[in-house]
Protein backbone atom coordinates (compact mmCIF):
# COMPACT_ATOMS: atom_id res chain seq x y z
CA UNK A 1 118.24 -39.93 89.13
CA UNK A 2 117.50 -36.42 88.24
CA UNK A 3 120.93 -36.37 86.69
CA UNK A 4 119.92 -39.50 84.79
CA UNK A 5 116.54 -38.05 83.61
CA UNK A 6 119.07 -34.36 82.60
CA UNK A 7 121.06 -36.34 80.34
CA UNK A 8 118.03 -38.98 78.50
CA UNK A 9 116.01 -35.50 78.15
CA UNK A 10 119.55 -33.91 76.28
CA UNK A 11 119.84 -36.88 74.23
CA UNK A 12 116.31 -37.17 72.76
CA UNK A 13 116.85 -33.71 71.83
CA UNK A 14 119.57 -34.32 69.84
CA UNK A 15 118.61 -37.37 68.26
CA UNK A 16 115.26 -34.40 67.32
CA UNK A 17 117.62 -31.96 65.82
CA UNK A 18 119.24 -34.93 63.73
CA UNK A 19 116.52 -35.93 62.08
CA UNK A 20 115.57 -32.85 61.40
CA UNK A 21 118.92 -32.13 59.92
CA UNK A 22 118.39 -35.33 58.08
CA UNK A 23 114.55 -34.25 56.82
CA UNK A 24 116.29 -30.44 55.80
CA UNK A 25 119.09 -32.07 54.07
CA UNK A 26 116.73 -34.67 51.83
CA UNK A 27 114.62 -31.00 51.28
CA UNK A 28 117.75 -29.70 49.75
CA UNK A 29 118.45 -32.43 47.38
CA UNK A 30 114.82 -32.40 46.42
CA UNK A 31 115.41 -28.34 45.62
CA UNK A 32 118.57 -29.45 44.02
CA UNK A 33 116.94 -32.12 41.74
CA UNK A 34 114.21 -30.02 41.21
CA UNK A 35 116.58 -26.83 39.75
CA UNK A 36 118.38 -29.39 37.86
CA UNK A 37 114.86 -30.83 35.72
CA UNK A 38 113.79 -27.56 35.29
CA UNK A 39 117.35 -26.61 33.62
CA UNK A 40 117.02 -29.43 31.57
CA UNK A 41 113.46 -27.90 29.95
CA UNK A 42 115.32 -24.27 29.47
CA UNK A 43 117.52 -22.92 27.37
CA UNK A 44 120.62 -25.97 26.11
CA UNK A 45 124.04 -24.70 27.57
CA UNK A 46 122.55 -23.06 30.71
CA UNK A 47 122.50 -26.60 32.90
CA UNK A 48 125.59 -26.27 34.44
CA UNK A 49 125.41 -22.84 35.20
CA UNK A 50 122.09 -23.50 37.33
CA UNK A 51 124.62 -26.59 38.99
CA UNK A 52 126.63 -23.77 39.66
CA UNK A 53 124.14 -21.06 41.47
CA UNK A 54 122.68 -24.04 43.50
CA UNK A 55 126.02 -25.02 44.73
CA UNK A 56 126.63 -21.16 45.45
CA UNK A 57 122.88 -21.59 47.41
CA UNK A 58 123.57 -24.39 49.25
CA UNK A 59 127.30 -23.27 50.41
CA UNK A 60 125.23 -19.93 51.72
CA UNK A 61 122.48 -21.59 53.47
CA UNK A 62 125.60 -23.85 54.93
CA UNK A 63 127.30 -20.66 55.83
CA UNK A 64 124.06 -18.79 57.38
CA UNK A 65 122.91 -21.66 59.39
CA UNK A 66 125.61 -22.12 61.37
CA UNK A 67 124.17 -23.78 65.14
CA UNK A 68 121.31 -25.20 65.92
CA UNK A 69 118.09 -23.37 63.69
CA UNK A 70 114.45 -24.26 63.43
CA UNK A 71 112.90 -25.71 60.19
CA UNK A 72 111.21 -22.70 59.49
CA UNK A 73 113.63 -20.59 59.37
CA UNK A 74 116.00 -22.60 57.28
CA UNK A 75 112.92 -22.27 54.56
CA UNK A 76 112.92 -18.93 54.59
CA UNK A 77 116.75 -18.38 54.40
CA UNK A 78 116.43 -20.76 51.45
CA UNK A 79 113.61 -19.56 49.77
CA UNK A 80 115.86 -15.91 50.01
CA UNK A 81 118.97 -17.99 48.64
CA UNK A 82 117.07 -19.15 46.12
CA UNK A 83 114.66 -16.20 45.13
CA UNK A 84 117.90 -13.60 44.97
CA UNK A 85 119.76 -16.06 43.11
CA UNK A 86 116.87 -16.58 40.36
CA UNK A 87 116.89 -13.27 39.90
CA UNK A 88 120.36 -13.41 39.03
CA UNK A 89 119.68 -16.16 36.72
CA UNK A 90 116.91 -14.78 34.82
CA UNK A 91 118.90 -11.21 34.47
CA UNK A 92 122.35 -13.31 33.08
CA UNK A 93 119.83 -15.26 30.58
CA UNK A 94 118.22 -11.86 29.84
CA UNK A 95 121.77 -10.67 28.95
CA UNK A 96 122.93 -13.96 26.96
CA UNK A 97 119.82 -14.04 24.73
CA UNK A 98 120.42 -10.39 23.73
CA UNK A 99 123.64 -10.98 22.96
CA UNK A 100 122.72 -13.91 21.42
CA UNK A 101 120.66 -11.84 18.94
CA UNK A 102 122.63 -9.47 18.27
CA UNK A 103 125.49 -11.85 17.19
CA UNK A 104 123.03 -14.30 15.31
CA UNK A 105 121.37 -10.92 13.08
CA UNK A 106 125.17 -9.36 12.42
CA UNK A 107 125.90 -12.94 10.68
CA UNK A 108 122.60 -12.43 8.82
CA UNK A 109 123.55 -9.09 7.78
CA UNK A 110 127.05 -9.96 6.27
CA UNK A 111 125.21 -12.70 3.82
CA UNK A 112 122.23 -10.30 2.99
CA UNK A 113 122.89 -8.61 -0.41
CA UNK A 114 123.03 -5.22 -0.94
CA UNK A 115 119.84 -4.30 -1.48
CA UNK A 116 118.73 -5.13 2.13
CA UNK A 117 119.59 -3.58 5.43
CA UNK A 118 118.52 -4.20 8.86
CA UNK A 119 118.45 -1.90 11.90
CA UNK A 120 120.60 -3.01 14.52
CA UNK A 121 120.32 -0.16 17.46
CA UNK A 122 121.89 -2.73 20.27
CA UNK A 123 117.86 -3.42 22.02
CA UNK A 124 116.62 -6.50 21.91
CA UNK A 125 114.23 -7.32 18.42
CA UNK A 126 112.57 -9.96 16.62
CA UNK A 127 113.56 -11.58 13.34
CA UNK A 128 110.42 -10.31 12.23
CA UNK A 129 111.59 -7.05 12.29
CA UNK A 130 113.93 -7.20 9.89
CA UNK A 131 112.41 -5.60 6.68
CA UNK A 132 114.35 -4.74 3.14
CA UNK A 133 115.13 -1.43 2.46
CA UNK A 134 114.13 -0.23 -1.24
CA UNK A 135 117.49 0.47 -3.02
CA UNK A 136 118.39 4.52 -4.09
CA UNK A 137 117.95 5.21 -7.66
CA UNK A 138 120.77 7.71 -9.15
CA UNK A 139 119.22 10.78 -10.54
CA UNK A 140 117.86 11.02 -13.73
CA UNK A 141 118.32 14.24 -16.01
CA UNK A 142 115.77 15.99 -16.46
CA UNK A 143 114.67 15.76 -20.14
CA UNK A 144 113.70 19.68 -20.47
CA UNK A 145 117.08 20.84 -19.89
CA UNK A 146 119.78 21.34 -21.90
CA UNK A 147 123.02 18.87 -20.69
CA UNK A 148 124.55 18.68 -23.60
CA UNK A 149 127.63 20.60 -21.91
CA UNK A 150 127.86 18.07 -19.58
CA UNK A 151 129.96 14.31 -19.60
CA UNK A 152 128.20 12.10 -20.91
CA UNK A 153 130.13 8.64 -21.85
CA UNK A 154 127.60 7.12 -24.45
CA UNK A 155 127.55 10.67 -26.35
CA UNK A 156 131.46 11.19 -27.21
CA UNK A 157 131.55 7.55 -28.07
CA UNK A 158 128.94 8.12 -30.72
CA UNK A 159 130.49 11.28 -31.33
CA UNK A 160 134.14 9.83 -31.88
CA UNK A 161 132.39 6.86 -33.90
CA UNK A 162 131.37 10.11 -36.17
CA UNK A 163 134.88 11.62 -36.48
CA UNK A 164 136.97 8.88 -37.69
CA UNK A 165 134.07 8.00 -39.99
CA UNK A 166 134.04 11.75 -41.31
CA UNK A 167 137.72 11.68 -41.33
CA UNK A 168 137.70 8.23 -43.32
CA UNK A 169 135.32 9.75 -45.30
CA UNK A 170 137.43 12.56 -46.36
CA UNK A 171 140.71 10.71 -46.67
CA UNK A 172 139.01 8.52 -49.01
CA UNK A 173 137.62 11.27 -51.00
CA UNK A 174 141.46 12.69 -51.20
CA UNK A 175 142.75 9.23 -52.31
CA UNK A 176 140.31 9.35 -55.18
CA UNK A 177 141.16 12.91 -56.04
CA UNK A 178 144.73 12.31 -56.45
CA UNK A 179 143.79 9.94 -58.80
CA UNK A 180 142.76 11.99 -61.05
CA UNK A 181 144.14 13.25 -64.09
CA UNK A 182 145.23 16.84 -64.90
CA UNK A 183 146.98 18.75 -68.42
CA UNK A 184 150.41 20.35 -67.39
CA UNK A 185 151.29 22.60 -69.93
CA UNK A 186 155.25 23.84 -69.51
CA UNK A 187 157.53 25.32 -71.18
CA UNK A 188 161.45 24.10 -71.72
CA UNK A 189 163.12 27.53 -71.13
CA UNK A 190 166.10 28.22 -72.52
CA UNK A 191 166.38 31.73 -73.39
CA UNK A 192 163.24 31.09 -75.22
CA UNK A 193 160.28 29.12 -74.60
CA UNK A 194 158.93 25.95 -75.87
CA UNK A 195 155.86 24.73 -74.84
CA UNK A 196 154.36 20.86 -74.32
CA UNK A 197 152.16 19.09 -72.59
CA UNK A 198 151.74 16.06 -70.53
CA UNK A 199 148.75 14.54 -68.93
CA UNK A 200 150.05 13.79 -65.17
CA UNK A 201 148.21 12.49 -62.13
CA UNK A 202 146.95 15.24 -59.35
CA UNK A 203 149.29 13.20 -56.84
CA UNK A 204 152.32 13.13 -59.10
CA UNK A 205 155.22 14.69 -57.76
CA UNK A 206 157.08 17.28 -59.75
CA UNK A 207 160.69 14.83 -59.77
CA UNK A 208 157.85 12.17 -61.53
CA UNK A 209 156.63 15.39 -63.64
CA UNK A 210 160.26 16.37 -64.81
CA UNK A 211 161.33 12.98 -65.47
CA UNK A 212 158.25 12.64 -68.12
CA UNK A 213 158.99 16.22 -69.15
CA UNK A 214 162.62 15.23 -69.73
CA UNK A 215 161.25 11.58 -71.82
CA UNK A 216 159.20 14.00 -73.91
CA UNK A 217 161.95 16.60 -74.53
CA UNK A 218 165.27 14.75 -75.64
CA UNK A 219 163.92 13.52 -78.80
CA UNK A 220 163.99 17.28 -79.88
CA UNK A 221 167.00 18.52 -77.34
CA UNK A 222 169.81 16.65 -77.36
CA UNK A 223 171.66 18.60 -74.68
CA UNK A 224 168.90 16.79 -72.71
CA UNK A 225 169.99 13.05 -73.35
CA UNK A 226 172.16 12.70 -70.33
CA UNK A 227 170.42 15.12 -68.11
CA UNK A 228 168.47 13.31 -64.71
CA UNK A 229 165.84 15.29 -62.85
CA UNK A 230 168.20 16.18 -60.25
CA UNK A 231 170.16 18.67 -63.20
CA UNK A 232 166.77 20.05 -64.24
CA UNK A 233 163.91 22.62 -62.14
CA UNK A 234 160.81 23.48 -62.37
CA UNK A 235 159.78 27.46 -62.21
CA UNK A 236 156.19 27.44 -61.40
CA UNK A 237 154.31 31.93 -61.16
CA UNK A 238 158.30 32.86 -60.27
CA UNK A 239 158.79 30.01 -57.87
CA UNK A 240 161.52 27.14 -57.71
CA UNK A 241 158.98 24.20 -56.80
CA UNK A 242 160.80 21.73 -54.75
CA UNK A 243 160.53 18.30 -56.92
CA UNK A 244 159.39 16.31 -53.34
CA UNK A 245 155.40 18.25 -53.63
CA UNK A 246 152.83 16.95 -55.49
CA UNK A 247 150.28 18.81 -57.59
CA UNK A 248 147.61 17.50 -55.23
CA UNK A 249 149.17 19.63 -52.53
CA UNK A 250 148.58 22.99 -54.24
CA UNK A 251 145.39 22.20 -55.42
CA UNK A 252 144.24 21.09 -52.20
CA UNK A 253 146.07 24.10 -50.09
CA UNK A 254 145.36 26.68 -53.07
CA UNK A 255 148.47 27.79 -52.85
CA UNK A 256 149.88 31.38 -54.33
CA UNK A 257 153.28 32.41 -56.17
CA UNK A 258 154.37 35.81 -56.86
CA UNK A 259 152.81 36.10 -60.51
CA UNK A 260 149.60 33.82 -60.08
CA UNK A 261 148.37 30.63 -58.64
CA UNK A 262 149.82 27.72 -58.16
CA UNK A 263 146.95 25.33 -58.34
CA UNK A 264 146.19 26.84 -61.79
CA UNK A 265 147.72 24.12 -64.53
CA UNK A 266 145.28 26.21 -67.17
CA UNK A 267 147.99 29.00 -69.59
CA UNK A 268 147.67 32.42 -70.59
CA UNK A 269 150.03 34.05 -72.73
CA UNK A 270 153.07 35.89 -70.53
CA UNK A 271 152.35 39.39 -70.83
CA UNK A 272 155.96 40.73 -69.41
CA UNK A 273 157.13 39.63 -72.68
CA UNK A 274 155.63 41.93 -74.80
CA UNK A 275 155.04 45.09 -72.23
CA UNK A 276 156.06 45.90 -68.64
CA UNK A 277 153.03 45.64 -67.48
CA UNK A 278 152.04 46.31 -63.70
CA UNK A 279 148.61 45.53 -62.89
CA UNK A 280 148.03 42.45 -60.92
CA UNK A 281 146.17 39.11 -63.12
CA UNK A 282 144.74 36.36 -61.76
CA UNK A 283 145.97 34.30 -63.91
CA UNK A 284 148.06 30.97 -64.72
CA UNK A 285 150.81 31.00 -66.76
CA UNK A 286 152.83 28.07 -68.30
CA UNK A 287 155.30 26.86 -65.80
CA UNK A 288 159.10 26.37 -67.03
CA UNK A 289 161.65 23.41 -67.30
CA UNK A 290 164.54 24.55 -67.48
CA UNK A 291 168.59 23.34 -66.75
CA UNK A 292 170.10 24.30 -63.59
CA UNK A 293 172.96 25.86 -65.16
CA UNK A 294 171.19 27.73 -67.88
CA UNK A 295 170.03 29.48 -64.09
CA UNK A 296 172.65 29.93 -62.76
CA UNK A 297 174.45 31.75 -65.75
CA UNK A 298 171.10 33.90 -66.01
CA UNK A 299 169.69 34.20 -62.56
CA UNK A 300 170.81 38.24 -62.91
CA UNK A 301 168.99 38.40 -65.92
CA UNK A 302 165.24 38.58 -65.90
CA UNK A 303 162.61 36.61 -65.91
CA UNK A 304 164.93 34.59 -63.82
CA UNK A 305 165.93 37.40 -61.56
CA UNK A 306 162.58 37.42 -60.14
CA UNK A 307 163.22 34.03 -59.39
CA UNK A 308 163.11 32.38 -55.64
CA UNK A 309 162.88 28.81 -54.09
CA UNK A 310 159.05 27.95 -52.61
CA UNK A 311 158.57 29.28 -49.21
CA UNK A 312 155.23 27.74 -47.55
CA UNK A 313 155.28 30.08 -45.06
CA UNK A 314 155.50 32.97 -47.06
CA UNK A 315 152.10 34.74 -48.06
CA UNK A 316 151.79 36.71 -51.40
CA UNK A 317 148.74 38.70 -50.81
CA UNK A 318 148.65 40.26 -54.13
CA UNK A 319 150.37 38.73 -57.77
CA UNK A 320 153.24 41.28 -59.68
CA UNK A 321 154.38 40.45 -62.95
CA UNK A 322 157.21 42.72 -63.43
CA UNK A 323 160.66 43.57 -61.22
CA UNK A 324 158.91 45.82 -59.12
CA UNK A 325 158.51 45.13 -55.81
């Protein structure tokens, strides 16, 4: 019998410990369901990571309650569980908003225009902190000094706008001047002189000059008939002028020969033929037309040894009239 009564009294104490398995189990799933609803309320993609830590609870409060343990102290190993792992929770959702933030305000930043900046310094802040920044002027110049030295875009394009109207201005101005009309007075030379004139543009050349010069001449010099400008020169203050320049271009350049000027068209009477004389005369004297082989059988002889093709380059810085040098 007493074994009897041993092994009823073992039993009922088993069938306790079941149902109170069976009461801490239906706690569990209440906990469970409970986690679960209040996952649903928080923040959307965080369910299944609350699934997760309550699976991670309820494998540790499986693993710590190994054997036979009162009620109690199954709800305080679970309330542990559960407390350590909230804390876990609430530090990863912590973490996640932050980041969150931080991602959602760099996207806002990258449409912003220019004109607006935002402080991102990696702590956790409101949209409402996110002001606009005034944009940086540029410098002004100050009006009370002088910059005139320095670049200034605006000013040389004004300034170049100037030039080529000064310079169309002036070009202009020499188009009309060469269109004007001068007296030539010459001289056919041929041992002796015999003077003419011809009314000539300032922008004639001298080949256009001797070809008139030679129209005029041949009805008194026959010799002339079958002469052409290239056979013919023209002796300007002691000077062969090349027949490519133009009157214009002495005028303009007030140009000098050895005896006088050569922008000078006005005549004086040649001294040298009646005295030797020395002294230096601004004055213009009548220039010659003569052939080039009359020259070249007389170049020794003067006036025509003081004779000598135009030189540009060469400066006369004071006139002579005779063979002296």
């Amino acid at each position: 019998m007493a074994q009897y009564k041993g092994a009823a009294r073992e039993g009922q104490r088993a069938a306790h410990l079941m149902k109170k398995r069976e009461k801490q189990k239906e706690e569990l799933e209440l906990l469970k369901k409970k986690i679960a609803d209040e996952s649903k309320s928080g923040t959307i993609g965080f369910g299944s990571k609350f699934e997760t830590q309550y699976d991670v609870v309820e494998q540790q409060l499986k693993s710590s309650t190994i054997g036979l343990v009162t009620l109690d102290e199954m709800k305080a190993k679970r309330e542990d569980l559960v407390r350590e792992h909230e804390k876990k929770l609430a530090a990863q959702l912590k973490q996640d908003k932050k980041d969150k933030n931080k991602k959602d305000k760099k996207k806002k930043l990258a449409k912003i225009s220019a004109g607006l900046s935002f402080d991102i310094d990696g702590e956790e802040e409101d949209d409402d902190d996110i002001e606009p920044v005034v944009k940086k002027r540029k410098p002004g110049k100050n009006p009370d000094v002088d910059t005139s030295f320095l670049p200034d875009k605006d000013r040389e394009e004004v300034e170049r706008q100037e030039r080529e109207r000064l310079r169309q201005e002036w070009v202009e101005m020499q188009e009309k001047i060469k269109k004007e009309e001068i007296e030539i007075t010459y001289s056919y030379w041929d041992g002796s002189g015999h003077r003419r004139k011809l009314i000539m543009k300032k922008g004639n050349s001298i080949q256009q000059f001797l070809q008139k010069c030679l129209e005029q001449l041949r009805k008194d010099f026959t010799e002339l008939k079958p002469v052409t400008t290239e056979q013919v020169m023209y002796v300007k203050e002691d000077l062969i002028i090349p027949q490519h320049y133009t009157f214009y271009d002495f005028i303009v350049n007030k140009a000098r020969g050895k005896s006088g000027p050569l922008f000078n068209f006005d005549v004086h009477e040649d001294i040298r033929l009646t005295n030797d004389a020395t002294i230096e005369k601004d004055e213009s004297h009548a220039g010659k037309v003569c052939l080039r082989t009359w020259y070249e059988r007389n170049k020794h002889i003067f006036p025509a040894s003081r004779w000598e093709p135009y030189d540009p380059e060469k400066k006369w810085s004071k006139y002579t009239i005779s063979e002296k040098k």
